[in-house]
C-alpha atoms as a PDB file:
ATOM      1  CA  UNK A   1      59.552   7.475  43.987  1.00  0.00           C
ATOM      2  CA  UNK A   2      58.153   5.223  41.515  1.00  0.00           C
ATOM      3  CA  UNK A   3      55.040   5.699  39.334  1.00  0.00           C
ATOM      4  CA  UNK A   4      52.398   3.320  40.401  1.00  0.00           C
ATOM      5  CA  UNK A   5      50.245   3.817  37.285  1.00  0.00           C
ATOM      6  CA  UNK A   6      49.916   0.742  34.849  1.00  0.00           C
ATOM      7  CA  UNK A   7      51.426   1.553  31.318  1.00  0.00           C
ATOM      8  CA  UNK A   8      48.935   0.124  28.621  1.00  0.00           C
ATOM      9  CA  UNK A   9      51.170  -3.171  27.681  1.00  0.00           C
ATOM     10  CA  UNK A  10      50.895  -3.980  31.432  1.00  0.00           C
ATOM     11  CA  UNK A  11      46.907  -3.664  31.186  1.00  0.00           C
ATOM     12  CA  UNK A  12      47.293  -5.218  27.609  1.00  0.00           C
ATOM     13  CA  UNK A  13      48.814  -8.366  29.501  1.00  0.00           C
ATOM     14  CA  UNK A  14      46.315  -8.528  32.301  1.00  0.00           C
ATOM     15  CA  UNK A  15      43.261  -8.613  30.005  1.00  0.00           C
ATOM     16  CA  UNK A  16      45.025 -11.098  27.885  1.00  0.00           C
ATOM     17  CA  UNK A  17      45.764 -13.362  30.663  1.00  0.00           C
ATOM     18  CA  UNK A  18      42.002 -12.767  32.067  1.00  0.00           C
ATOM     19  CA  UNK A  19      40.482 -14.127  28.317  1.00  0.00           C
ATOM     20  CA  UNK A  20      42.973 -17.015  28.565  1.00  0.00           C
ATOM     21  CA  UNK A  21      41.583 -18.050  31.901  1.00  0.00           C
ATOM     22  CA  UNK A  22      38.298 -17.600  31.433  1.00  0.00           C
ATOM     23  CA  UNK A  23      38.215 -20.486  28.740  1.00  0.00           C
ATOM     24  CA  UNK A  24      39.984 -22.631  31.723  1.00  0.00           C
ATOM     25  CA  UNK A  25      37.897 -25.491  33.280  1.00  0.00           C
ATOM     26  CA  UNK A  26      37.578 -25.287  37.152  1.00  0.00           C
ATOM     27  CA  UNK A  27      40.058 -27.993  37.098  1.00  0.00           C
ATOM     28  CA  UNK A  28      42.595 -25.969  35.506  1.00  0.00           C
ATOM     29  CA  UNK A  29      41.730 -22.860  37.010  1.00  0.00           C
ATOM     30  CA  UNK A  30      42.853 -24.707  40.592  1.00  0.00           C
ATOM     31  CA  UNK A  31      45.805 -26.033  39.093  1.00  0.00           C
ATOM     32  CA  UNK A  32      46.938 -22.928  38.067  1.00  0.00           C
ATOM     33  CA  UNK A  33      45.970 -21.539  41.503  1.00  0.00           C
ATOM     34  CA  UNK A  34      48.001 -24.244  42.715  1.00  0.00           C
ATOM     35  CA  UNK A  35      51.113 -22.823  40.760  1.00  0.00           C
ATOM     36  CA  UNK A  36      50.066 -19.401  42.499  1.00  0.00           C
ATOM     37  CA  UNK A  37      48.629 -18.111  39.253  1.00  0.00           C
ATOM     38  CA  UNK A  38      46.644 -15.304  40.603  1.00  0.00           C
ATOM     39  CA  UNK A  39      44.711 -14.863  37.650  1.00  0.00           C
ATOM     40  CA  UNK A  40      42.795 -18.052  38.082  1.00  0.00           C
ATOM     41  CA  UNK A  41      41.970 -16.976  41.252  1.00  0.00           C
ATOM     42  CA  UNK A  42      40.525 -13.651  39.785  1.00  0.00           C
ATOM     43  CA  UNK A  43      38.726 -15.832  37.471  1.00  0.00           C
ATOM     44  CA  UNK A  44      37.268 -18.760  40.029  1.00  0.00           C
ATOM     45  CA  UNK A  45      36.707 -15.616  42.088  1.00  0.00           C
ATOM     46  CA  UNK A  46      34.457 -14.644  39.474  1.00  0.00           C
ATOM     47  CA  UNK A  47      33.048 -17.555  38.682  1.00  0.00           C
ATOM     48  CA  UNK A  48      32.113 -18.443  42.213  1.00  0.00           C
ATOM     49  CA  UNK A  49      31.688 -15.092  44.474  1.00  0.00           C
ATOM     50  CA  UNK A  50      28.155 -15.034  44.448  1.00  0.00           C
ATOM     51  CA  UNK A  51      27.675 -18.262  45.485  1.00  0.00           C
ATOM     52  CA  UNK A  52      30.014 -18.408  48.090  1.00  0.00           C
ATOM     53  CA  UNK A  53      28.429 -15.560  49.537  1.00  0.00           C
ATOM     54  CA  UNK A  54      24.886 -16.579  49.122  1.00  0.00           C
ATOM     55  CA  UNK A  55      25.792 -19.599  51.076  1.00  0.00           C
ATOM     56  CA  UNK A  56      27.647 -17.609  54.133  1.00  0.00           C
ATOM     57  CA  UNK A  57      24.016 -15.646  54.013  1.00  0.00           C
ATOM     58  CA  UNK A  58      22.424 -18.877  54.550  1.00  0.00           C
ATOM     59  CA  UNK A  59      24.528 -20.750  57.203  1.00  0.00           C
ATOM     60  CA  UNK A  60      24.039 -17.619  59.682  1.00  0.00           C
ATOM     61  CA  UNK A  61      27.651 -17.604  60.470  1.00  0.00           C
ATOM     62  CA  UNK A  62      28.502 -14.279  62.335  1.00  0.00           C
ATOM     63  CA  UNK A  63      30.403 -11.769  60.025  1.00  0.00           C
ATOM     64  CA  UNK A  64      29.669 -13.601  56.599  1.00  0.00           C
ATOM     65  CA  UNK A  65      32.081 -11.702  54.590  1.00  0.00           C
ATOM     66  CA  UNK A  66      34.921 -12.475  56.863  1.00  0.00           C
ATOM     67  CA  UNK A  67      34.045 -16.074  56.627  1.00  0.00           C
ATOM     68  CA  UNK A  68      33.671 -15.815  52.574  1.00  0.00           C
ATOM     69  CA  UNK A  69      37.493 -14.403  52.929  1.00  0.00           C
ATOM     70  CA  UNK A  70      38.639 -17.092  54.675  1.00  0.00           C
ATOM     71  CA  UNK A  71      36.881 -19.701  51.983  1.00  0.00           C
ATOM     72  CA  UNK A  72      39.282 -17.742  49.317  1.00  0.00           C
ATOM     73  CA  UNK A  73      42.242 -18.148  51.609  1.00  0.00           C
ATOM     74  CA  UNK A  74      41.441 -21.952  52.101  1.00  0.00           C
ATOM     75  CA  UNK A  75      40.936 -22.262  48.719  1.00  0.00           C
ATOM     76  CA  UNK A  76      44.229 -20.533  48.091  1.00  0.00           C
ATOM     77  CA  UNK A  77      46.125 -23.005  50.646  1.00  0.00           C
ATOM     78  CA  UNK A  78      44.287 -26.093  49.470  1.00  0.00           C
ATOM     79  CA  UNK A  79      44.013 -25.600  45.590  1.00  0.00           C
ATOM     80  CA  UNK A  80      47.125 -28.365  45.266  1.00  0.00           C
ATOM     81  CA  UNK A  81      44.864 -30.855  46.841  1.00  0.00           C
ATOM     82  CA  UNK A  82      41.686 -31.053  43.972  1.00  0.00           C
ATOM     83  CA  UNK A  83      44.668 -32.707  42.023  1.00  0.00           C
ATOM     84  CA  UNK A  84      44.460 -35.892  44.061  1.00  0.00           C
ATOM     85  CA  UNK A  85      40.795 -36.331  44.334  1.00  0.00           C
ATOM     86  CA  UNK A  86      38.136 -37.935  42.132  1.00  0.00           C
ATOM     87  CA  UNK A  87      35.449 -34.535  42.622  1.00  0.00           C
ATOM     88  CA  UNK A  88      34.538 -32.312  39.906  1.00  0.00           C
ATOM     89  CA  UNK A  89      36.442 -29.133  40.551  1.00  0.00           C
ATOM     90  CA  UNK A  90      32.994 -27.581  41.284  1.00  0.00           C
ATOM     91  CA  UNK A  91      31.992 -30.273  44.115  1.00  0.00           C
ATOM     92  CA  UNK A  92      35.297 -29.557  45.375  1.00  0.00           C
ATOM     93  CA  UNK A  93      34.822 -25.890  45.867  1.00  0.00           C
ATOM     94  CA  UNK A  94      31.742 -25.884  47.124  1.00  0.00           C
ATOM     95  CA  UNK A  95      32.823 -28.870  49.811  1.00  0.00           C
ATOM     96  CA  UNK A  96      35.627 -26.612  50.969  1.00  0.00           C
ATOM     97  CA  UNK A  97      32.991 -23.479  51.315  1.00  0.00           C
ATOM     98  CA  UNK A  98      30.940 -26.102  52.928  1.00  0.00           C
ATOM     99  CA  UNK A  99      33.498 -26.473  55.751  1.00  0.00           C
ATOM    100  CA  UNK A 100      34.910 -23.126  56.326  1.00  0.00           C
ATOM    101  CA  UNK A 101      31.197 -21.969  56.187  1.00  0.00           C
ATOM    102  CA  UNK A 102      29.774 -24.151  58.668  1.00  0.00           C
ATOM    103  CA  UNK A 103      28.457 -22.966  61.792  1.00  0.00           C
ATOM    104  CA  UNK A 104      30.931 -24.104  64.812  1.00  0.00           C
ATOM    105  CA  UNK A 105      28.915 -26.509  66.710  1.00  0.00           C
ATOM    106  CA  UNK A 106      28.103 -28.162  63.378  1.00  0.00           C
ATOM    107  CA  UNK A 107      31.551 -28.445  62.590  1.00  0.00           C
ATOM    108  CA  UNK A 108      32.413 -29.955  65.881  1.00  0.00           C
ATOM    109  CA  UNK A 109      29.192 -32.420  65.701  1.00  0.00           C
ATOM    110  CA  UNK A 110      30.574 -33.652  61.977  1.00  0.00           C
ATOM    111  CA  UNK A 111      34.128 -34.064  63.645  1.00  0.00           C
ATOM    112  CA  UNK A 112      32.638 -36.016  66.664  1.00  0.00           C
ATOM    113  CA  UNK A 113      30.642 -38.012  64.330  1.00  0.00           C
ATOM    114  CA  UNK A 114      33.715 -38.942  62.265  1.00  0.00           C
ATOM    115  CA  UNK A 115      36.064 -39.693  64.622  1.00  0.00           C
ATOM    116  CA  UNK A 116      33.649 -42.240  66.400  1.00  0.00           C
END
């Protein structure tokens, strides 16, 4: 059986890599997320949590915090994709929160509406 415990170089690393990504842009934060860096998504997790949540609270989507998980997994999946767009890494964020987040029959109204 192995020990699960961290040894302090291991933590030493970890808060290292944290400070590094905290001076990050969004931008760079996704592109690293993109390269499955998982400490830029600790740090855009940290950056953006509250929000994300705050805005499940206010679409009225059934079972907010499963929705906010799902934003983090599309985020996850998508992250490659800010790369070839013109929006602020912010805009971007909050557009992809915007989708997963939407209430159903919104969703499908904004689908009908651009597929006309």
């Amino acid at each position: 059986m192995t020990d699960q415990t961290s040894t302090p170089q291991a933590d030493a690393h970890v808060m290292r890599a944290s400070t590094e990504m905290s001076t990050l842009s969004d931008a760079e934060l996704l592109c690293a997320l993109a390269q499955n860096e998982l400490e830029a998504l600790r740090e855009l997790h940290r950056r953006y949590a509250r929000l994300l949540y705050a805005m499940a609270e206010r679409s009225k989507v059934p079972d907010p915090e499963a929705r906010v998980q799902e934003t983090w997994l599309q985020i996850m999946r998508q992250a490659h994709c800010h790369a070839s767009t013109s929006l602020e890494a912010r805009m971007w964020l909050i557009g992809t929160a915007q989708r997963v987040l939407m209430p159903q029959e919104q969703r499908l109204a904004t689908s009908a509406l651009l597929t006309a």
